[in-house]
Protein backbone atom coordinates (compact mmCIF):
# COMPACT_ATOMS: atom_id res chain seq x y z
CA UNK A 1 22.38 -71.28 -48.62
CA UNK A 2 20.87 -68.47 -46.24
CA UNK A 3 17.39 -68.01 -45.98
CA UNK A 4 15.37 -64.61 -45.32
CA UNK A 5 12.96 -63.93 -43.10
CA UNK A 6 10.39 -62.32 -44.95
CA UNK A 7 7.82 -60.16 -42.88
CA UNK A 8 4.08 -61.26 -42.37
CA UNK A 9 1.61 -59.33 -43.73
CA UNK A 10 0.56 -58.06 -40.10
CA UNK A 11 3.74 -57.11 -39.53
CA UNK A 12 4.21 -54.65 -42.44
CA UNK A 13 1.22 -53.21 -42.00
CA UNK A 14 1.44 -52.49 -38.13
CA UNK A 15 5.09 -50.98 -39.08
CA UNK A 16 3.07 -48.89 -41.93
CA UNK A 17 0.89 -47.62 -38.84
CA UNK A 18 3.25 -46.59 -36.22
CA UNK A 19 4.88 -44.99 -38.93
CA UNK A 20 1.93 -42.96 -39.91
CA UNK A 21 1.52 -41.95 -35.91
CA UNK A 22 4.81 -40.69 -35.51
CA UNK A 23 4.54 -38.84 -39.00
CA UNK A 24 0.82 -37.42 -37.85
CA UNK A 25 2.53 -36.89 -34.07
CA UNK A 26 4.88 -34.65 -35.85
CA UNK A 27 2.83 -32.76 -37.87
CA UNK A 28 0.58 -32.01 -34.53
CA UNK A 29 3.89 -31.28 -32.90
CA UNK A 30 4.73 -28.93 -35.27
CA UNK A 31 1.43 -27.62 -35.37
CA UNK A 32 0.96 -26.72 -31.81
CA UNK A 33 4.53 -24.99 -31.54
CA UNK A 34 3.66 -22.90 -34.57
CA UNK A 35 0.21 -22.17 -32.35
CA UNK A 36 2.42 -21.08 -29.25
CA UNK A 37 4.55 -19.22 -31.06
CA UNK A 38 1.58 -17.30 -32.76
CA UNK A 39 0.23 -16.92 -29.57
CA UNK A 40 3.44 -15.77 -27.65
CA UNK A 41 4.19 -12.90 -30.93
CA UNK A 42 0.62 -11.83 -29.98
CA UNK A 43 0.97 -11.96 -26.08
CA UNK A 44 3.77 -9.80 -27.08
CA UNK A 45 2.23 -7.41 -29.11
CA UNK A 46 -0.47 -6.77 -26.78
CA UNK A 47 1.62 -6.28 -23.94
CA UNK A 48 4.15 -4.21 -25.83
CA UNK A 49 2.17 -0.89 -25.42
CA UNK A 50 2.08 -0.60 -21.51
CA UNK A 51 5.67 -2.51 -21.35
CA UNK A 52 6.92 0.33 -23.01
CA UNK A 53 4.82 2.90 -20.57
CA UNK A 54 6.18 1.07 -17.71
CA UNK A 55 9.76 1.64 -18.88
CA UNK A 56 9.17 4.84 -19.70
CA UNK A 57 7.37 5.94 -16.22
CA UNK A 58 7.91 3.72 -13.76
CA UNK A 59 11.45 1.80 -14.11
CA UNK A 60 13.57 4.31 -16.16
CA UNK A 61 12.27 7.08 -13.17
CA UNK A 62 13.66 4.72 -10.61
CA UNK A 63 16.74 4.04 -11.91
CA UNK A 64 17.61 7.69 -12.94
CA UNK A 65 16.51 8.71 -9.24
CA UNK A 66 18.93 6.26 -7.80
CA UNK A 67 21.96 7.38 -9.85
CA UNK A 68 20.35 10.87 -9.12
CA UNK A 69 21.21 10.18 -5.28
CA UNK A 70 24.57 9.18 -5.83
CA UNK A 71 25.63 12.24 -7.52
CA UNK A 72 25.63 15.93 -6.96
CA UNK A 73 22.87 16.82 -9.26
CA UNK A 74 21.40 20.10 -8.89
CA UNK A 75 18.32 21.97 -10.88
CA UNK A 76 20.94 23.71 -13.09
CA UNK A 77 21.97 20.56 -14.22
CA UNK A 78 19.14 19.43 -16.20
CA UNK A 79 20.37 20.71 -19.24
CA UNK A 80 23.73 18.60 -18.87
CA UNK A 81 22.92 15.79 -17.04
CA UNK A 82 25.55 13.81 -17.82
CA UNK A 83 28.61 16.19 -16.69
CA UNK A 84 27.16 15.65 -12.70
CA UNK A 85 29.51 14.06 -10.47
CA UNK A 86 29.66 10.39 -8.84
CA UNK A 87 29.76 11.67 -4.85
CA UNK A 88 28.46 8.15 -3.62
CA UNK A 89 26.65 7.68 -0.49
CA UNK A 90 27.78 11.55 0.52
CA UNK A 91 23.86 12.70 0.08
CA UNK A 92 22.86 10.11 2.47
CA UNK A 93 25.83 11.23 4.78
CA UNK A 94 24.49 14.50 4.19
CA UNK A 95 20.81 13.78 5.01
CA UNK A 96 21.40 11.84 8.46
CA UNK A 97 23.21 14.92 9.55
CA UNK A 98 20.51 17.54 9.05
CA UNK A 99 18.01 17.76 12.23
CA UNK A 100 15.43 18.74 9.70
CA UNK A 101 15.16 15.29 8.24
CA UNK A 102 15.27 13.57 11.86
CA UNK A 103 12.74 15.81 12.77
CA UNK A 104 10.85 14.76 9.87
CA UNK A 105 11.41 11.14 10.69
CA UNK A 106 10.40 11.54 14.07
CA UNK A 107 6.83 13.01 12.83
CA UNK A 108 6.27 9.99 10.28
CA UNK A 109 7.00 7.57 12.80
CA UNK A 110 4.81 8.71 15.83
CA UNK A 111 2.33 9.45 12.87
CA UNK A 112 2.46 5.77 11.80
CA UNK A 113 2.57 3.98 15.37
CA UNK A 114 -0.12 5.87 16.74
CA UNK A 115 -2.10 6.45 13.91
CA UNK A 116 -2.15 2.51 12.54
CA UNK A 117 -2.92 0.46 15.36
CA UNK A 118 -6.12 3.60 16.05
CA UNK A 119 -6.97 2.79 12.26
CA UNK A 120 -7.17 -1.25 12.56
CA UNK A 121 -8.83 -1.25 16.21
CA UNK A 122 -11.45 1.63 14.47
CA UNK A 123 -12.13 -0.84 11.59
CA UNK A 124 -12.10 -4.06 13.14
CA UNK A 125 -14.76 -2.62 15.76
CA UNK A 126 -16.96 -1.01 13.13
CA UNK A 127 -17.35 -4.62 11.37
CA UNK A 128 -17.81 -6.49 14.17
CA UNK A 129 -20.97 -3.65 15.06
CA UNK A 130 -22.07 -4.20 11.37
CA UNK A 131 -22.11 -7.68 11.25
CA UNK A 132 -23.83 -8.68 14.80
CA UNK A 133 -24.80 -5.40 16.37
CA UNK A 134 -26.33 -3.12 13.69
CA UNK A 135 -29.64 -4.82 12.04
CA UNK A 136 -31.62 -1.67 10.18
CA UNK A 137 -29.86 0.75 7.92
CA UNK A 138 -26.80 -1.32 7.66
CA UNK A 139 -26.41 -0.07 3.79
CA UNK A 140 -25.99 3.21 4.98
CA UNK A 141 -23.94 2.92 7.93
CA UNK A 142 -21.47 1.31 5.19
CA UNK A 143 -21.85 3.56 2.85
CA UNK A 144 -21.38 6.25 5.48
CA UNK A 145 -18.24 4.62 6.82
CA UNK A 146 -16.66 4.46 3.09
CA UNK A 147 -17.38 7.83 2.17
CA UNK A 148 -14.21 9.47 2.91
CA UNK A 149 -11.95 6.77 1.72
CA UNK A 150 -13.28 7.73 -2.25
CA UNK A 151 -13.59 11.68 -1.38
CA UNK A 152 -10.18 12.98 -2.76
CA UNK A 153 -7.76 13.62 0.18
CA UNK A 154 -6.97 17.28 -0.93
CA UNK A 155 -11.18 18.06 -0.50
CA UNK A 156 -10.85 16.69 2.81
CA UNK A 157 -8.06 18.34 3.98
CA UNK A 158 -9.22 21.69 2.83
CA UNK A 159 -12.61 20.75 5.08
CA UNK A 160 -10.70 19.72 8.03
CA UNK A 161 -9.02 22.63 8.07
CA UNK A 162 -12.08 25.61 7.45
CA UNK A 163 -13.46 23.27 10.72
CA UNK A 164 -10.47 23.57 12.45
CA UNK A 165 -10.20 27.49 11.97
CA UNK A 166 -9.75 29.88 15.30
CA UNK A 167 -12.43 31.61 14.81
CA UNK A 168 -14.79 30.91 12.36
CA UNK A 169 -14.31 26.81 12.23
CA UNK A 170 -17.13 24.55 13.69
CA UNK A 171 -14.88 23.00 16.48
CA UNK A 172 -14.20 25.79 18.04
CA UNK A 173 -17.84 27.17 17.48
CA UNK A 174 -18.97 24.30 18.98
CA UNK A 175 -16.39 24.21 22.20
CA UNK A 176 -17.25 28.05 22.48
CA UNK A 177 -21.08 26.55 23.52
CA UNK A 178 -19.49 25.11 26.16
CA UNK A 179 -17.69 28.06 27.41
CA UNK A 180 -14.20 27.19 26.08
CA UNK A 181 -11.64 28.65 24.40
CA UNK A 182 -10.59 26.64 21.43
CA UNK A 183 -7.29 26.82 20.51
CA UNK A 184 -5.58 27.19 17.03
CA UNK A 185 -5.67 23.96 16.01
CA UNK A 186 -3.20 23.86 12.83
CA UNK A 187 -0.57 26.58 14.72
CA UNK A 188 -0.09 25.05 17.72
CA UNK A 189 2.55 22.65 17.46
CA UNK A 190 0.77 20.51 20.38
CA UNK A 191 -1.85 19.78 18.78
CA UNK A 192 -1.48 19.73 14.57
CA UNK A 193 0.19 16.42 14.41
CA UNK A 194 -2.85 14.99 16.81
CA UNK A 195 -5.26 16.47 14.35
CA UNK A 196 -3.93 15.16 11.19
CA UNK A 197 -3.88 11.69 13.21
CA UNK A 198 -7.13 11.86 13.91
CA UNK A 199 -8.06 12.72 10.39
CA UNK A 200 -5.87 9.76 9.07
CA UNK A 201 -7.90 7.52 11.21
CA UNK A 202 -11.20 9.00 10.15
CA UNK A 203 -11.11 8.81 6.42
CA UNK A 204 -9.29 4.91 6.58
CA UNK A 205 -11.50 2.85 8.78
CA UNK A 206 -13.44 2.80 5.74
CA UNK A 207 -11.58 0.34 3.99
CA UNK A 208 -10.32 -1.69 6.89
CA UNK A 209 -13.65 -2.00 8.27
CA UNK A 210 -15.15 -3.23 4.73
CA UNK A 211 -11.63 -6.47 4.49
CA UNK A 212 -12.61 -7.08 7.69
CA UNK A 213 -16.00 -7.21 7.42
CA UNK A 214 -15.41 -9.75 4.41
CA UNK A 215 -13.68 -11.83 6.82
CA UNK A 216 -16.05 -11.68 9.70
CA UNK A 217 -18.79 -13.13 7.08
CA UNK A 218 -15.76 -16.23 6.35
CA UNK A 219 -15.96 -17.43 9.41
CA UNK A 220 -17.72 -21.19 9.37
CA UNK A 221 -20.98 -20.55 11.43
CA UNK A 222 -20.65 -24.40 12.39
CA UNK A 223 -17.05 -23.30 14.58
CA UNK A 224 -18.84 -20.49 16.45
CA UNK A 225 -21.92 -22.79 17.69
CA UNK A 226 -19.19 -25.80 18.47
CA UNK A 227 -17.07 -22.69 20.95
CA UNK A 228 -20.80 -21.62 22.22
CA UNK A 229 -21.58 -25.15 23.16
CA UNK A 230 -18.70 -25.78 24.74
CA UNK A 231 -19.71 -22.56 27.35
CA UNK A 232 -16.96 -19.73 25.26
CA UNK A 233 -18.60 -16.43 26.52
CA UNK A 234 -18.75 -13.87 23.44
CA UNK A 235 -15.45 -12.52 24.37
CA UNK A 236 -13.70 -15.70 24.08
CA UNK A 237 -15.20 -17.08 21.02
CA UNK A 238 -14.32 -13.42 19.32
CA UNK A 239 -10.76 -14.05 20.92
CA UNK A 240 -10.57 -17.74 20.26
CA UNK A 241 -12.16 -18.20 17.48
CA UNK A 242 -12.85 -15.44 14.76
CA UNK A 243 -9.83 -13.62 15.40
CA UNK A 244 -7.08 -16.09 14.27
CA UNK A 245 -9.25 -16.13 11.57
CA UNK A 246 -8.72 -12.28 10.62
CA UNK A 247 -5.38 -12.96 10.85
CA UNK A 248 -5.08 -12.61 6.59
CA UNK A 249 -7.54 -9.90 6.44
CA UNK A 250 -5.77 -8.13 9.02
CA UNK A 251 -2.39 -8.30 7.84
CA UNK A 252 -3.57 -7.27 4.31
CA UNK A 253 -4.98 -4.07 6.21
CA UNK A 254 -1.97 -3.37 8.32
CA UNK A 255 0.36 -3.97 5.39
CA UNK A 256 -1.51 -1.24 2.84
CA UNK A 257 -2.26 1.16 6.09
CA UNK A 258 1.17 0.89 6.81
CA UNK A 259 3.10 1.78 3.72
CA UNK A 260 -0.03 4.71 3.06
CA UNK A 261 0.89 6.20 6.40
CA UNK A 262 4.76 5.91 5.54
CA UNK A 263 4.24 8.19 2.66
CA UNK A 264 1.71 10.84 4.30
CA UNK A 265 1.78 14.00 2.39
CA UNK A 266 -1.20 15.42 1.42
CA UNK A 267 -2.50 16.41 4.96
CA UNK A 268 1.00 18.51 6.11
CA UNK A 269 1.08 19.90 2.77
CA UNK A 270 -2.60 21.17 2.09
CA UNK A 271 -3.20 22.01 5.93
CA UNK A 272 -0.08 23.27 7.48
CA UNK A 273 2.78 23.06 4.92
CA UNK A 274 4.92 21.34 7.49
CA UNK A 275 4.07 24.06 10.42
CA UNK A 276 4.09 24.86 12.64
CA UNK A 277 8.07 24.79 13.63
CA UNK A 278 8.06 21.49 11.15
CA UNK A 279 5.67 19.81 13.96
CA UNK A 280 3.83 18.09 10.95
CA UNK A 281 6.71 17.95 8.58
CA UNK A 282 6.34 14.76 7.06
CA UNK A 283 9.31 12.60 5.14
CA UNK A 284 8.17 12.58 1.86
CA UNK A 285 7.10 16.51 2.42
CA UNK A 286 10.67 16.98 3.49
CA UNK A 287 12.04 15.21 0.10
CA UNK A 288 9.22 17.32 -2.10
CA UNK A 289 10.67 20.62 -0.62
CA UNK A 290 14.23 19.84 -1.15
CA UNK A 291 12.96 18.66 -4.64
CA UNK A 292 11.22 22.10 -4.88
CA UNK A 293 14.73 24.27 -3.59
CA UNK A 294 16.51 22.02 -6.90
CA UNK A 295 18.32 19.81 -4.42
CA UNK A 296 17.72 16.16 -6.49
CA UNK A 297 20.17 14.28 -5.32
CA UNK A 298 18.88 14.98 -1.41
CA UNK A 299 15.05 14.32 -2.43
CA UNK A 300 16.09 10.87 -4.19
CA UNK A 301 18.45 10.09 -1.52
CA UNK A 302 15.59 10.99 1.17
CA UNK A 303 13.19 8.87 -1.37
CA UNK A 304 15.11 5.60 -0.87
CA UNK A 305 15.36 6.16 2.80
CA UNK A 306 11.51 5.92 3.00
CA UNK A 307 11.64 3.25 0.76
CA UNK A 308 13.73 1.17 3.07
CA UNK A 309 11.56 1.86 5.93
CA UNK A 310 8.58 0.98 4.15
CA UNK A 311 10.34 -2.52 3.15
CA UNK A 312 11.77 -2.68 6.73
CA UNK A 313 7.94 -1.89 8.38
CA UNK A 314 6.63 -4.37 5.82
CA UNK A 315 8.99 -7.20 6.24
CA UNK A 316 8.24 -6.83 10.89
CA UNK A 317 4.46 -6.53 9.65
CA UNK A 318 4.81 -10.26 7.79
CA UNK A 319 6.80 -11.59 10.74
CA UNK A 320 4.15 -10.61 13.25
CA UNK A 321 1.21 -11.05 11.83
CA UNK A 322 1.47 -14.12 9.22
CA UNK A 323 -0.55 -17.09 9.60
CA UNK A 324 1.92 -19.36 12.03
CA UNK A 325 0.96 -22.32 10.69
């Protein structure tokens, strides 16, 4: 005769309570998906207006130029864009072997190696003067230094160049006091490029001078009085000290610098227009003129080129200037 085992009461009724968890676990389960997914159709829904602005502007642009530079498209074709024809990498063949674009090249990259390090060393020194040398009207020496970096570039362009006129501009005016002949600034191919350098320099310390002012005012106080007690001269504990420090700040500022001075337009094409003898002729003002004579597939071959170099000039700027440890 078998015998069972009938529960205790304790028993059933801790079974009866693990099974109402699991049944009230599942209920919040299904609760909380039903929340995400209410929350992820809204995240959605939100985000759906500028998702469809950025495909419409920004990626479907980029893609189109790409194919655009690996085919023969020309102005005439807008109307049948799809009866172009698949040439491959024949526009970049095309662009390396036209001294206009090396010339063009060679202007961007003297105007980027002289004119960045000028830009950071400019910067760096006006916040080091605002943060230990200058004491009274330090509000407006800021404010002063900032100016041009929110005036619009074509404004100051169109000022630099009524100053840098023969014969009625201020610089000359000014050298004439002196007794000496100014020269034509813009139309001299010696010195146009060194102008628009200068002016690039000008209007950006700005906003290097204001990162690295941010990170002057990071450094621990307690590190600088440890380096002056130990007998580090000024020069050393700037050296030794703050300046590893800066290294973020200043690879922030050399990496937006950079790629700005890659793409330098404005200044060529307000002030000279490329002139004189394509002495400021830029490489993006080289791909908006073949843009502008209906050659497409040159301009968005010449626009990846500079797209490349800015990755490439990015990419050395990481390398150097990253935090080693």
């Amino acid at each position: 005769m078998s015998t069972k085992t009938l529960p205790e009461r304790g028993d059933t009724h801790e079974q009866g309570t693990a099974g109402s968890e699991r049944s009230a676990d599942r209920r919040h389960s299904g609760l909380r998906s039903t929340a995400r997914g209410r929350q992820a159709r809204a995240a959605w829904v939100l985000a759906a207006p500028f998702l469809a602005l950025f495909l419409a502007f920004m990626l479907l642009p980029v893609v189109w130029s790409l194919l655009m530079g690996l085919t023969d498209t020309k102005s005439a074709d807008l109307r049948t864009p799809l009866n172009v024809s698949f040439v491959g990498f024949d526009n970049y063949i095309r662009l390396f072997e036209d001294p206009q674009f090396f010339t063009a090249l060679r202007n961007t990259a003297v105007f980027v190696l002289v004119a960045l390090p000028l830009t950071l060393a400019a910067g760096l020194a006006a916040a080091v003067a605002l943060d230990r040398g200058i004491r009274r009207f330090r509000a407006v020496f800021r404010v002063g230094f900032y100016l041009p970096v929110i005036t619009s570039i074509v404004a100051v362009a169109v000022v630099w160049k009524t100053l840098l006129e023969p014969r009625a501009g201020l610089a000359n005016l000014v050298l004439g006091w002196f007794g000496i002949d100014g020269p034509a600034w813009l139309a001299d191919t010696r010195f146009a490029l060194p102008v628009m350098i200068v002016m690039a320099v000008w209007r950006n310390i700005g906003t290097v001078m204001i990162i690295m002012l941010a990170g002057l005012q990071s450094v621990p106080q307690s590190l600088m009085e440890a380096a002056e007690l130990d007998g580090a001269g000024p020069w050393q504990r700037f050296w030794r000290v703050t300046f590893p420090l800066l290294r973020p700040a200043l690879l922030l500022t050399a990496v937006t610098t950079g790629i700005g001075y890659l793409q330098f337009f404005d200044e060529p094409f307000v002030m000279t227009d490329g002139g004189p003898l394509d002495s400021t002729l830029s490489a993006t003002l080289y791909a908006y003129k073949q843009f502008g004579n209906g050659n497409y597939e040159m301009a968005s071959a010449a626009g990846y080129v500079i797209f490349v170099l800015i990755v490439a000039l990015t990419v050395l700027q990481f390398r150097v200037l990253r935090d080693k440890d």
